[in-house]
PDB file of N, CA and C in Angstrom:
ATOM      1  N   UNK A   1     141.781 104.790 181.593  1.00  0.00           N
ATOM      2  CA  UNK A   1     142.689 105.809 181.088  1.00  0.00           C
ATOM      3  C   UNK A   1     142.082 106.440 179.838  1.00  0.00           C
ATOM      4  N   UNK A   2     142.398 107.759 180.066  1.00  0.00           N
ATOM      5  CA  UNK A   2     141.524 108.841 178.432  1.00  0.00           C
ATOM      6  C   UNK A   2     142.677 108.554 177.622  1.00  0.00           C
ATOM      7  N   UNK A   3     142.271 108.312 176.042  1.00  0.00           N
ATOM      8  CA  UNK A   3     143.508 108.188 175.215  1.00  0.00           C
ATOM      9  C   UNK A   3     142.685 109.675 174.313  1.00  0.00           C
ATOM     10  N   UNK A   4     143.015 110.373 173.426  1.00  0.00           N
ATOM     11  CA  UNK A   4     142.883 111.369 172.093  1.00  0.00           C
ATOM     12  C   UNK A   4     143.807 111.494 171.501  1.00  0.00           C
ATOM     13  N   UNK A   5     142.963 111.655 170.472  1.00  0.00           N
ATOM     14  CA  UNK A   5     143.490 111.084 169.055  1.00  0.00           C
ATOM     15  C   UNK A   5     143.044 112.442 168.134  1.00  0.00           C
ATOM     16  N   UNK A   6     143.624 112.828 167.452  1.00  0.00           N
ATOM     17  CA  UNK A   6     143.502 114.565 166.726  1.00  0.00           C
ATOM     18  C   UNK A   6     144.109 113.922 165.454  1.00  0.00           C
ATOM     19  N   UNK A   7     142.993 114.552 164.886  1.00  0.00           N
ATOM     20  CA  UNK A   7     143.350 114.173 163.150  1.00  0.00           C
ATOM     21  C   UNK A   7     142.486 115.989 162.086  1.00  0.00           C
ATOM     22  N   UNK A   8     142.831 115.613 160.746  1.00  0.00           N
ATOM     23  CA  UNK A   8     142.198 116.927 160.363  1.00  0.00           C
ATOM     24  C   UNK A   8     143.429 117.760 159.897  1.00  0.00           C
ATOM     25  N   UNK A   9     144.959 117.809 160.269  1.00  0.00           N
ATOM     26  CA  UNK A   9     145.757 119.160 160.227  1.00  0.00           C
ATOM     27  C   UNK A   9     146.064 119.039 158.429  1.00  0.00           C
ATOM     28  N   UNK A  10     146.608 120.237 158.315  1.00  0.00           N
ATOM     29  CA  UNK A  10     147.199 120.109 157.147  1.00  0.00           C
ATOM     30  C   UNK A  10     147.451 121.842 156.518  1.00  0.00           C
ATOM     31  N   UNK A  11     147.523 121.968 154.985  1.00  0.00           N
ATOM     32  CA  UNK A  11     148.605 123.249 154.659  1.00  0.00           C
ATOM     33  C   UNK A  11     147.133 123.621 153.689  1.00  0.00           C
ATOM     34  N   UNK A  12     146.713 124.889 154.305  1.00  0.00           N
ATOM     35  CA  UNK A  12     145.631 125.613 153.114  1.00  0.00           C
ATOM     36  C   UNK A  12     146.050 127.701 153.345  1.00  0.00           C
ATOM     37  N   UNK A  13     145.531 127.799 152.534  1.00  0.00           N
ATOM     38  CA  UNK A  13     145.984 129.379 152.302  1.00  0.00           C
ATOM     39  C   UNK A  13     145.107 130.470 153.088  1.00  0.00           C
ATOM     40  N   UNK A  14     145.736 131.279 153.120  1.00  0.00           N
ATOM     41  CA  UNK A  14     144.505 132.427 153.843  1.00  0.00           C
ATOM     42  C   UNK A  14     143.480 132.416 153.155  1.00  0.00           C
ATOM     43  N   UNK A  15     142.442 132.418 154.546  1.00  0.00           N
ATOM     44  CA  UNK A  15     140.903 132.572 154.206  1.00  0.00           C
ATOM     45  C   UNK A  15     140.404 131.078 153.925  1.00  0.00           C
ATOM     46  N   UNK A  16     141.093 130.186 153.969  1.00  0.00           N
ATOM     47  CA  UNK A  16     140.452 128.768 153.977  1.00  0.00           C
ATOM     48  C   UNK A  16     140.028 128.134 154.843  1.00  0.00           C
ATOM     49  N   UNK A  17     139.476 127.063 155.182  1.00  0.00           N
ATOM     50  CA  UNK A  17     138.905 126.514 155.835  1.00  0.00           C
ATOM     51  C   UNK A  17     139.974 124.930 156.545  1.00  0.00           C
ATOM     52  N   UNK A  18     139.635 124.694 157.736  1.00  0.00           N
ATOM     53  CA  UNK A  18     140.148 123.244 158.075  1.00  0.00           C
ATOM     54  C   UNK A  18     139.296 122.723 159.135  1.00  0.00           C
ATOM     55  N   UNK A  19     138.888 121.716 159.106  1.00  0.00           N
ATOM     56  CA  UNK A  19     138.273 120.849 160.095  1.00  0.00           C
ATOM     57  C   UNK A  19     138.685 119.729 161.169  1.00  0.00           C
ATOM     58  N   UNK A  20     139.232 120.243 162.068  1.00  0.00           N
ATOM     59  CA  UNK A  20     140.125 119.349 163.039  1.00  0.00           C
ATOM     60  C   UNK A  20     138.600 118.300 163.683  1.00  0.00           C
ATOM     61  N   UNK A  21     139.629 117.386 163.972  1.00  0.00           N
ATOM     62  CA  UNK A  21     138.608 116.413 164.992  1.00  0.00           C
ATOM     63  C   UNK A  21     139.649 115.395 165.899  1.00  0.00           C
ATOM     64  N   UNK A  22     138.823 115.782 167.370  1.00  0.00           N
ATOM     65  CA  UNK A  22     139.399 114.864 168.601  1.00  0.00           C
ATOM     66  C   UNK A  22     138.651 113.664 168.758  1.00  0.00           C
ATOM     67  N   UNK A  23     138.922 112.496 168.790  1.00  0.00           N
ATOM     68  CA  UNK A  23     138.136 111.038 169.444  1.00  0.00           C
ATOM     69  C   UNK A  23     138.857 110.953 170.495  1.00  0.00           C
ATOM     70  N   UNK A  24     138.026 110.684 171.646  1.00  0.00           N
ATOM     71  CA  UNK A  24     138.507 110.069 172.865  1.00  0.00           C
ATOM     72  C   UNK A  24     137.996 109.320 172.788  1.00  0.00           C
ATOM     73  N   UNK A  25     138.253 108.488 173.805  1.00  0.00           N
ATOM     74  CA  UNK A  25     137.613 107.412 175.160  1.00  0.00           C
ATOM     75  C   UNK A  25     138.332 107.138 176.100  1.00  0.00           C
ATOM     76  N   UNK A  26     137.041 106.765 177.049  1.00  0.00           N
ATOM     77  CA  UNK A  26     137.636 106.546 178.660  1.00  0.00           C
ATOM     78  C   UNK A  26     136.013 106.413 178.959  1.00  0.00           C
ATOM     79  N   UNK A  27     136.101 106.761 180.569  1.00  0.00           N
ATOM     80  CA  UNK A  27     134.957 106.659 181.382  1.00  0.00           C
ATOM     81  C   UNK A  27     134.267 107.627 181.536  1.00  0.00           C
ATOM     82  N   UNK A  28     133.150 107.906 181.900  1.00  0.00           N
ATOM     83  CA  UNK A  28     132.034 109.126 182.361  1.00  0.00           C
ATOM     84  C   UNK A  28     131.606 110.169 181.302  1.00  0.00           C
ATOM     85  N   UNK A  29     132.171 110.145 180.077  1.00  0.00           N
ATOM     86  CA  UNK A  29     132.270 111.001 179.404  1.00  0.00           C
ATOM     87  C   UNK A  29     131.205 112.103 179.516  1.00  0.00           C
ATOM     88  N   UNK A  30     130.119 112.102 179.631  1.00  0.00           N
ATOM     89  CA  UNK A  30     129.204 113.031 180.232  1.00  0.00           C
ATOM     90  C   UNK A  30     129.593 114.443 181.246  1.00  0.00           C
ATOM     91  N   UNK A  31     131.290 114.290 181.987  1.00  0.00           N
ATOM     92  CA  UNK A  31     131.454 115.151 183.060  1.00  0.00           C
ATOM     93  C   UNK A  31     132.653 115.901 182.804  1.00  0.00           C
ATOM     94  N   UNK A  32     133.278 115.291 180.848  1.00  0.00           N
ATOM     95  CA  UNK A  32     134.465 115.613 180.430  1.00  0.00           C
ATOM     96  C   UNK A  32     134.071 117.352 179.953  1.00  0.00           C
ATOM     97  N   UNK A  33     135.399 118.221 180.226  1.00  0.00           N
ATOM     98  CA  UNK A  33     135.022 118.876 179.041  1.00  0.00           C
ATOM     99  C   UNK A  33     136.338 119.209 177.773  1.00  0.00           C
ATOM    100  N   UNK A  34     136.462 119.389 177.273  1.00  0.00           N
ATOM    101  CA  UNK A  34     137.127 119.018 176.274  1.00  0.00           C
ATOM    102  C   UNK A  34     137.945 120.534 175.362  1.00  0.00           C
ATOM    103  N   UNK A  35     138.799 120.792 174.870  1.00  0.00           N
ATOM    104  CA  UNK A  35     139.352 121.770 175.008  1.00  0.00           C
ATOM    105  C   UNK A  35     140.670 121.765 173.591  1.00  0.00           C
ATOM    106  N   UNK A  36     140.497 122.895 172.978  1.00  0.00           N
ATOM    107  CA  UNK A  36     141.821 122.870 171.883  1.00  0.00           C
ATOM    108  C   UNK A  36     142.739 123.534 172.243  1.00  0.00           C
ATOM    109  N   UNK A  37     144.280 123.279 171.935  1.00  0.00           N
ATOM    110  CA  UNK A  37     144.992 124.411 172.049  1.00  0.00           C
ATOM    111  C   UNK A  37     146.027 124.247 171.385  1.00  0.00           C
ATOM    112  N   UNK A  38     146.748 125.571 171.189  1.00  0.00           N
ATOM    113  CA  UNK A  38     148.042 125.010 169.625  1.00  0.00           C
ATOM    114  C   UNK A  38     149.058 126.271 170.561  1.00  0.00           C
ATOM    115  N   UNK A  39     150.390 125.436 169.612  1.00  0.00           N
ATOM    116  CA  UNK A  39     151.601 125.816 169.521  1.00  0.00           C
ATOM    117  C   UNK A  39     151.939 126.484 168.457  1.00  0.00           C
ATOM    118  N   UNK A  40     152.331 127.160 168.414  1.00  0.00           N
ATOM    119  CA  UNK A  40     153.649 128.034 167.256  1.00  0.00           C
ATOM    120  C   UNK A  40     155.052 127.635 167.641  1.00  0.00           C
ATOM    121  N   UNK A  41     155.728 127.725 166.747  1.00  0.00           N
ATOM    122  CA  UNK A  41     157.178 127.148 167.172  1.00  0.00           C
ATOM    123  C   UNK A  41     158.021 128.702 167.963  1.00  0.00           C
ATOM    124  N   UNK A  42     158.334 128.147 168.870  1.00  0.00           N
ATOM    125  CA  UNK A  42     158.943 128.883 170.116  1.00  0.00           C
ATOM    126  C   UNK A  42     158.047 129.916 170.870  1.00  0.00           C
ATOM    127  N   UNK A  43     156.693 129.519 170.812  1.00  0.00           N
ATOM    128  CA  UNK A  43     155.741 130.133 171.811  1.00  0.00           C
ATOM    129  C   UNK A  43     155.362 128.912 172.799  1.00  0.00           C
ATOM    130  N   UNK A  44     154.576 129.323 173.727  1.00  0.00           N
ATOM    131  CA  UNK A  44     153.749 128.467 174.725  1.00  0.00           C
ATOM    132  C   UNK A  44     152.304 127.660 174.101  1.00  0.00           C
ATOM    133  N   UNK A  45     152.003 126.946 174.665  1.00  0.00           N
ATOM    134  CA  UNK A  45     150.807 126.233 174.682  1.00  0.00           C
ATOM    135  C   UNK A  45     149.482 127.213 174.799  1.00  0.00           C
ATOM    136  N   UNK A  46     148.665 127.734 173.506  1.00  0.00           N
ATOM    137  CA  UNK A  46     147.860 128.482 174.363  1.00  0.00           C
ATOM    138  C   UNK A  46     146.264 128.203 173.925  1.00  0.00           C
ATOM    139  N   UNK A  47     145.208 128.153 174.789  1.00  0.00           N
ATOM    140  CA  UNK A  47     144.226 128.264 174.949  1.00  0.00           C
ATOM    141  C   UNK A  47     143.496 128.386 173.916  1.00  0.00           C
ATOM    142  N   UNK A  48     142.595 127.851 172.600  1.00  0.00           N
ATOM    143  CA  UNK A  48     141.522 128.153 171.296  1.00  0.00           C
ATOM    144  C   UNK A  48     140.088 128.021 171.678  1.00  0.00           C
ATOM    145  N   UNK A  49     139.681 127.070 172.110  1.00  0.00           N
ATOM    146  CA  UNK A  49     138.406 126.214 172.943  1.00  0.00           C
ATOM    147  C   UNK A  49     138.137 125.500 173.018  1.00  0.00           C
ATOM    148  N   UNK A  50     136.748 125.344 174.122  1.00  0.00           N
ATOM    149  CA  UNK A  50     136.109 123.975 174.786  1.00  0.00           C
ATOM    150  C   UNK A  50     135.423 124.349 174.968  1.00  0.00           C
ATOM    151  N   UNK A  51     134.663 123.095 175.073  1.00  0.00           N
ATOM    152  CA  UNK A  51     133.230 122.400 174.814  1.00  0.00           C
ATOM    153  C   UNK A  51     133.094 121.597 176.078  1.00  0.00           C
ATOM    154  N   UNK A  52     131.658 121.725 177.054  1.00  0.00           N
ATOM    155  CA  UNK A  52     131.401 121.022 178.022  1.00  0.00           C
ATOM    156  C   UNK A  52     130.835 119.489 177.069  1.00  0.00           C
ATOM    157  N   UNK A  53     130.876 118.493 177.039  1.00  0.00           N
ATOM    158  CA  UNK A  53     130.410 117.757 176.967  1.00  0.00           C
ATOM    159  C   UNK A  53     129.023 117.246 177.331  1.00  0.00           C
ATOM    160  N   UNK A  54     128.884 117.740 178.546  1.00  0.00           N
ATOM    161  CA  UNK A  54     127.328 117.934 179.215  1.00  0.00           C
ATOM    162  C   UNK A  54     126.123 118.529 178.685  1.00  0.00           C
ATOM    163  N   UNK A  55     126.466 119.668 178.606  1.00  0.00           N
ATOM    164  CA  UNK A  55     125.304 120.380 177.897  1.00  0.00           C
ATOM    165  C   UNK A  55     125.964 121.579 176.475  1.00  0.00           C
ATOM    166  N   UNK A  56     127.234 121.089 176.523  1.00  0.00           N
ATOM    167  CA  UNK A  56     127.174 122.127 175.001  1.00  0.00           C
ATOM    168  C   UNK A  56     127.832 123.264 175.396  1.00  0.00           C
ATOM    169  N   UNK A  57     128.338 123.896 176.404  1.00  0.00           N
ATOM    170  CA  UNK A  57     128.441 125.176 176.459  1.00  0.00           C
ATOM    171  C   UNK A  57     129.789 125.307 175.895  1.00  0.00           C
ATOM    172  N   UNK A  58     130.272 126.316 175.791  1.00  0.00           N
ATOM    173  CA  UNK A  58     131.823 127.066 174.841  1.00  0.00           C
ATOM    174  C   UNK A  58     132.267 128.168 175.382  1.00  0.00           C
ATOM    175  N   UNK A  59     133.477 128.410 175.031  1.00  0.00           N
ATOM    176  CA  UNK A  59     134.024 129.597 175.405  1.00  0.00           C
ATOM    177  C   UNK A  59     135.044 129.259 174.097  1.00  0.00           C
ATOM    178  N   UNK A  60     135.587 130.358 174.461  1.00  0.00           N
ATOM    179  CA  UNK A  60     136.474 130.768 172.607  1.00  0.00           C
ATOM    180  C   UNK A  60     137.604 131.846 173.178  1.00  0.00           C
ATOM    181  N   UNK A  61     138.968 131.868 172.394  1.00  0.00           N
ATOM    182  CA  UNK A  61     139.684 132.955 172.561  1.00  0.00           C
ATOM    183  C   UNK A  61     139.422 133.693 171.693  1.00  0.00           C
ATOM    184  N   UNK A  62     139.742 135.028 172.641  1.00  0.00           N
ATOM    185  CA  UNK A  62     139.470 136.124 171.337  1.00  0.00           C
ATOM    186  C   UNK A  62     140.371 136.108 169.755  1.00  0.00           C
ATOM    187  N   UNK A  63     141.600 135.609 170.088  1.00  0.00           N
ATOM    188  CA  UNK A  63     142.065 135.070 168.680  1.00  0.00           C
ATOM    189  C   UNK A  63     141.350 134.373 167.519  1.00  0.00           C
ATOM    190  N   UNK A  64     140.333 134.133 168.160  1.00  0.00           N
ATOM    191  CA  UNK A  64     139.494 133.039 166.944  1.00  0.00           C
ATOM    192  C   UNK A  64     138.122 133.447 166.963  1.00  0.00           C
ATOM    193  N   UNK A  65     137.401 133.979 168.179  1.00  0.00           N
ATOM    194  CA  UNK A  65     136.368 133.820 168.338  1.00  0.00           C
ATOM    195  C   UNK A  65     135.929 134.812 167.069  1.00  0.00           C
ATOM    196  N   UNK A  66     134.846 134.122 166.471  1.00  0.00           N
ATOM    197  CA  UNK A  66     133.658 134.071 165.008  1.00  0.00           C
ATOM    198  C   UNK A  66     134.340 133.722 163.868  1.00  0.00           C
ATOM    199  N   UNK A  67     135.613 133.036 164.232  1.00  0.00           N
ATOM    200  CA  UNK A  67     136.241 132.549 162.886  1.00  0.00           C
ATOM    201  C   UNK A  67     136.160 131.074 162.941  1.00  0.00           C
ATOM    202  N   UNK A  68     136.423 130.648 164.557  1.00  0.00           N
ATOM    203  CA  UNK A  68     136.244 129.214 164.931  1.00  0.00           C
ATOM    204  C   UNK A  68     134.684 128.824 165.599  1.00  0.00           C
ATOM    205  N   UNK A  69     134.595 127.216 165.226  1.00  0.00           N
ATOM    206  CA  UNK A  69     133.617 126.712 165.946  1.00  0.00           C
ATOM    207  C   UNK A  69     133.791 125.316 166.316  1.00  0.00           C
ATOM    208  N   UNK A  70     133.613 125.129 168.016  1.00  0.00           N
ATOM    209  CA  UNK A  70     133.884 124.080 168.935  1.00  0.00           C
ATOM    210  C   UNK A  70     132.190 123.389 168.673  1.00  0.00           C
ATOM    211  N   UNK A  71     132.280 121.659 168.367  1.00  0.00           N
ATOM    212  CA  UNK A  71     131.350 121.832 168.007  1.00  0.00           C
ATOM    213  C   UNK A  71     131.958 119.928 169.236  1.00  0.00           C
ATOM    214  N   UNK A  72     130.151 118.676 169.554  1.00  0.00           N
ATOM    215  CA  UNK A  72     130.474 117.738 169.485  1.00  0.00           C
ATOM    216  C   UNK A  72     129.591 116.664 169.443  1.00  0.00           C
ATOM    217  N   UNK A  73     129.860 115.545 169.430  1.00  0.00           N
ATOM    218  CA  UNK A  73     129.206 114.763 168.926  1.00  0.00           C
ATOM    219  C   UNK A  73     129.578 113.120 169.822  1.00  0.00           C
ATOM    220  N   UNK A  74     128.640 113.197 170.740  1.00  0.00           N
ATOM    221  CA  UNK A  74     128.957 112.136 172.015  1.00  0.00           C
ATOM    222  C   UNK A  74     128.565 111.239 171.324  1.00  0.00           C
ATOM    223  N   UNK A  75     127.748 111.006 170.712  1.00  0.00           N
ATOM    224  CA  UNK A  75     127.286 109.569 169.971  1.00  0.00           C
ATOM    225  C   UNK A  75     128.455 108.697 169.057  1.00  0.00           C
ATOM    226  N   UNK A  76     129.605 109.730 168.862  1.00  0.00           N
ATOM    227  CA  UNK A  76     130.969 109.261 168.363  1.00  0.00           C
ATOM    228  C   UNK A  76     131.835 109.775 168.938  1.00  0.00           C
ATOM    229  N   UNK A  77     131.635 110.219 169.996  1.00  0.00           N
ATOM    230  CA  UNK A  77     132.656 110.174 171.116  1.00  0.00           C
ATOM    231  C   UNK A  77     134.094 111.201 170.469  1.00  0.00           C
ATOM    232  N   UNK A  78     133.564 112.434 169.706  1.00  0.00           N
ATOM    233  CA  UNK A  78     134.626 113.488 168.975  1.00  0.00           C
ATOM    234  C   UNK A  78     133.773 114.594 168.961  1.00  0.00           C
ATOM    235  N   UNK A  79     134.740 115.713 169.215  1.00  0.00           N
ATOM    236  CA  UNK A  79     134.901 116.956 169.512  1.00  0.00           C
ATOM    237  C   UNK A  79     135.624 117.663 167.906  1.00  0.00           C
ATOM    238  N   UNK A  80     134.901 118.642 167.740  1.00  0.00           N
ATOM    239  CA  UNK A  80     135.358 118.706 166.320  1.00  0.00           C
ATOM    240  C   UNK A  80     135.628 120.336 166.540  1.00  0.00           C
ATOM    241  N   UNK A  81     136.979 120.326 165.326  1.00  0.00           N
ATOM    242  CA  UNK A  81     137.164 122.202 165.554  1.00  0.00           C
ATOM    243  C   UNK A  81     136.906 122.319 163.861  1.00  0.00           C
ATOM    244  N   UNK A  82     136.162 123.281 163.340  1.00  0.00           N
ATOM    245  CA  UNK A  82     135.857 124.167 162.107  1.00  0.00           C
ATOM    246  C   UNK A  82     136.447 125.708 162.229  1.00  0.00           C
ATOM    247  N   UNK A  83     137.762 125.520 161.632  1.00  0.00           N
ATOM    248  CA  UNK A  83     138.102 126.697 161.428  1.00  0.00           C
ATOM    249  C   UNK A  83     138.155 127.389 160.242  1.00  0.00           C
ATOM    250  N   UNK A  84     137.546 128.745 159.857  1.00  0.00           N
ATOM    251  CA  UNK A  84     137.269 129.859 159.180  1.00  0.00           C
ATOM    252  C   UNK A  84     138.145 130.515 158.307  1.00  0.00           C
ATOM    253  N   UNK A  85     138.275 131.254 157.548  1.00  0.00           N
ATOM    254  CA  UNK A  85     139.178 132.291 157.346  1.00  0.00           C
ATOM    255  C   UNK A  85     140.420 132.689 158.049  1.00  0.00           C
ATOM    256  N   UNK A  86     140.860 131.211 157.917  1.00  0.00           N
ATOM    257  CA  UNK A  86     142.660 131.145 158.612  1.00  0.00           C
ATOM    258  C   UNK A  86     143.312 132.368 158.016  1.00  0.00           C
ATOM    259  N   UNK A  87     143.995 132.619 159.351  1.00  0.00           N
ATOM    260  CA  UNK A  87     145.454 133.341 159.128  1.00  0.00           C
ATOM    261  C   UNK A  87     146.585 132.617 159.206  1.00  0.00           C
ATOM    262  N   UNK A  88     147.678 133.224 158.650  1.00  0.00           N
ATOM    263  CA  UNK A  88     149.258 132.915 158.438  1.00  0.00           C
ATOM    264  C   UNK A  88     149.434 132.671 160.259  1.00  0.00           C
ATOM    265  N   UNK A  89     148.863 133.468 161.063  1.00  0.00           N
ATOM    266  CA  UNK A  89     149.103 133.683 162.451  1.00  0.00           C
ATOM    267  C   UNK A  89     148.223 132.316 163.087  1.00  0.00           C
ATOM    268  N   UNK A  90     147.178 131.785 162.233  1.00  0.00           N
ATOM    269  CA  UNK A  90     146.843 130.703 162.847  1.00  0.00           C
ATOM    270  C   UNK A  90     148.087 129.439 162.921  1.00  0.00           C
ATOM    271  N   UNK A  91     148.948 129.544 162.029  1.00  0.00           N
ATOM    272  CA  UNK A  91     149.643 128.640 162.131  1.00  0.00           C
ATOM    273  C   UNK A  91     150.266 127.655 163.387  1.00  0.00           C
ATOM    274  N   UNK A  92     149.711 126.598 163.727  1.00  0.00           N
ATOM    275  CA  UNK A  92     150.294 126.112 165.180  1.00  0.00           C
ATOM    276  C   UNK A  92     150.331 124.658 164.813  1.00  0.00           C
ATOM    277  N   UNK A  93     150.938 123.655 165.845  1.00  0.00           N
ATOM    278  CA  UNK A  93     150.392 122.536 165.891  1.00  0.00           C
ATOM    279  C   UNK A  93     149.512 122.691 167.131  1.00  0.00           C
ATOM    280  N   UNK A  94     148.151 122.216 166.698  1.00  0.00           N
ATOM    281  CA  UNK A  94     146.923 122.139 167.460  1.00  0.00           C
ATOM    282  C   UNK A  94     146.925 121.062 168.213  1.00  0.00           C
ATOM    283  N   UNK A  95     146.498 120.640 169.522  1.00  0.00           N
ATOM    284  CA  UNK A  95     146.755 119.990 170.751  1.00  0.00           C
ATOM    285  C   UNK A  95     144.997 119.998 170.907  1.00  0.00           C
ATOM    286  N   UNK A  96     144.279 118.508 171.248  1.00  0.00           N
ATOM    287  CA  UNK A  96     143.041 118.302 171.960  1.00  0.00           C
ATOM    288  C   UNK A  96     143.501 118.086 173.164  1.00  0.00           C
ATOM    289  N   UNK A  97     142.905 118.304 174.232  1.00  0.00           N
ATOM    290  CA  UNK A  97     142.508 117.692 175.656  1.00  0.00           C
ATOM    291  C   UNK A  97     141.081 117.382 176.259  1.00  0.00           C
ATOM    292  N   UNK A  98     141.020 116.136 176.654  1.00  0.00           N
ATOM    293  CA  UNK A  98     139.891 115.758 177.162  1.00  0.00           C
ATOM    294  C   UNK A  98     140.367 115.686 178.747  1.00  0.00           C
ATOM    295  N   UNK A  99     139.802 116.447 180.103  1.00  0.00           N
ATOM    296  CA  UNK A  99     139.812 116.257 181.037  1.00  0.00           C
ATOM    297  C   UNK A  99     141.455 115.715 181.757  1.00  0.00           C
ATOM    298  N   UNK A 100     142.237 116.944 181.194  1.00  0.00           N
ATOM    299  CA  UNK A 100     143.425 116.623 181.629  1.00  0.00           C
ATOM    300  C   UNK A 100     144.522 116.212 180.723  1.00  0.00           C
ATOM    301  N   UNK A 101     143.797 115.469 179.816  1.00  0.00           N
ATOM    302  CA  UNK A 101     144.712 114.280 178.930  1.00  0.00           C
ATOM    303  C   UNK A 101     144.602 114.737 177.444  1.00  0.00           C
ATOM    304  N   UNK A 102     146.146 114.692 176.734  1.00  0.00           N
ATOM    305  CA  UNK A 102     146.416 114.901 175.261  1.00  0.00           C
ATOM    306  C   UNK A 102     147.053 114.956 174.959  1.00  0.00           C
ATOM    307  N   UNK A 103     146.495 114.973 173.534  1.00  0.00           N
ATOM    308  CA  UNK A 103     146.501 113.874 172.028  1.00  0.00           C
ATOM    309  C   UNK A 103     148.042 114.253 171.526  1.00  0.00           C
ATOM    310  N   UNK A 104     148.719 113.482 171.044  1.00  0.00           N
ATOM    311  CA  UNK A 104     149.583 114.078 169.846  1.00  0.00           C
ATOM    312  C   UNK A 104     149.855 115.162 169.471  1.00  0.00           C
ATOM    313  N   UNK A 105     148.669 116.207 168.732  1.00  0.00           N
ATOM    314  CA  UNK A 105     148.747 117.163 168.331  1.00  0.00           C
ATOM    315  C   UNK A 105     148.939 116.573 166.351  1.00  0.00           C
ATOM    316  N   UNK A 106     148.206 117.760 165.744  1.00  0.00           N
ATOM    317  CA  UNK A 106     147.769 117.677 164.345  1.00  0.00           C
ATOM    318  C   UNK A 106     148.608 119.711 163.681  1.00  0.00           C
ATOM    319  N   UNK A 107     149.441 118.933 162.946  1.00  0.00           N
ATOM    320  CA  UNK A 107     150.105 120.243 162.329  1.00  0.00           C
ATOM    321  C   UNK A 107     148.799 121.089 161.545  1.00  0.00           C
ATOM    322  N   UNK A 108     148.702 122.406 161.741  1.00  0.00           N
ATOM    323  CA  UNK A 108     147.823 123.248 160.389  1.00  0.00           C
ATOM    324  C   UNK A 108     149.116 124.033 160.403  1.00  0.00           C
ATOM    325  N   UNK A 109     149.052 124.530 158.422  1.00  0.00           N
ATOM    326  CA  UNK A 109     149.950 125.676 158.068  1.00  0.00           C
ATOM    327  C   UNK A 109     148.974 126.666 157.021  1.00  0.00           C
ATOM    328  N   UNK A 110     149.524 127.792 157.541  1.00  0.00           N
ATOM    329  CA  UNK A 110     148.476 128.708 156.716  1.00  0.00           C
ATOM    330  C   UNK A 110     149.197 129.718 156.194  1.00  0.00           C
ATOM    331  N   UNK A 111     149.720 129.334 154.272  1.00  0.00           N
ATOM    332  CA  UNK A 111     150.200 129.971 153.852  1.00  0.00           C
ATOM    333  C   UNK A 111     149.904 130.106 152.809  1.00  0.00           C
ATOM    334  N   UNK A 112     150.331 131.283 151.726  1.00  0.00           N
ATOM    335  CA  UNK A 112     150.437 131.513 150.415  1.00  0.00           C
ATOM    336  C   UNK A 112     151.633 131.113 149.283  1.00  0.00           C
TER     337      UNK A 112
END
């Protein structure tokens, strides 16, 4: 069974920086690929990015893409998000998934 675990959230102002990070484990990890996504309160679940585990590749929503970076690190078995020059609009609780399965979720707030 995949367990993730999301740590990293917290309250910084526009234009700051936050560094989320997912740990999994389970089996095969080599065939996982791995994936962020956040909530706003009374929106849907939606889509930030993932990371193949295999060879590295990414995709990004245009909401973030060159502000965020999906980055990982199999040798510790975590998937890490570096986010940029937050907006007030980034505000979500952020959700990891590894291959189906996820985490808790880690509050960010981005205010003045």
């Amino acid at each position: 069974q995949v367990q993730v675990v999301e740590s990293g959230g917290g309250a910084v102002q526009p234009g700051g920086s936050l560094r989320l990070s997912c740990e999994y484990s389970g089996r095969n990890f080599e065939f996982y690929v791995v994936g962020w996504f956040r909530q706003a309160p009374g929106k849907a679940r939606d889509f930030v990015a993932r990371v193949s585990l295999k060879d590295g590749s990414t995709n990004y929503s245009n909401s973030v893409k060159g502000r965020f970076t999906i980055s990982r690190d199999n040798a510790k078995s975590t998937v890490y998000l570096q986010m940029n020059s937050l907006k007030p609009e980034d505000t979500a609780v952020y959700y990891c998934n590894a291959n189906g399965n996820w985490g808790q979720g880690t509050q960010v707030t981005v205010s003045s």
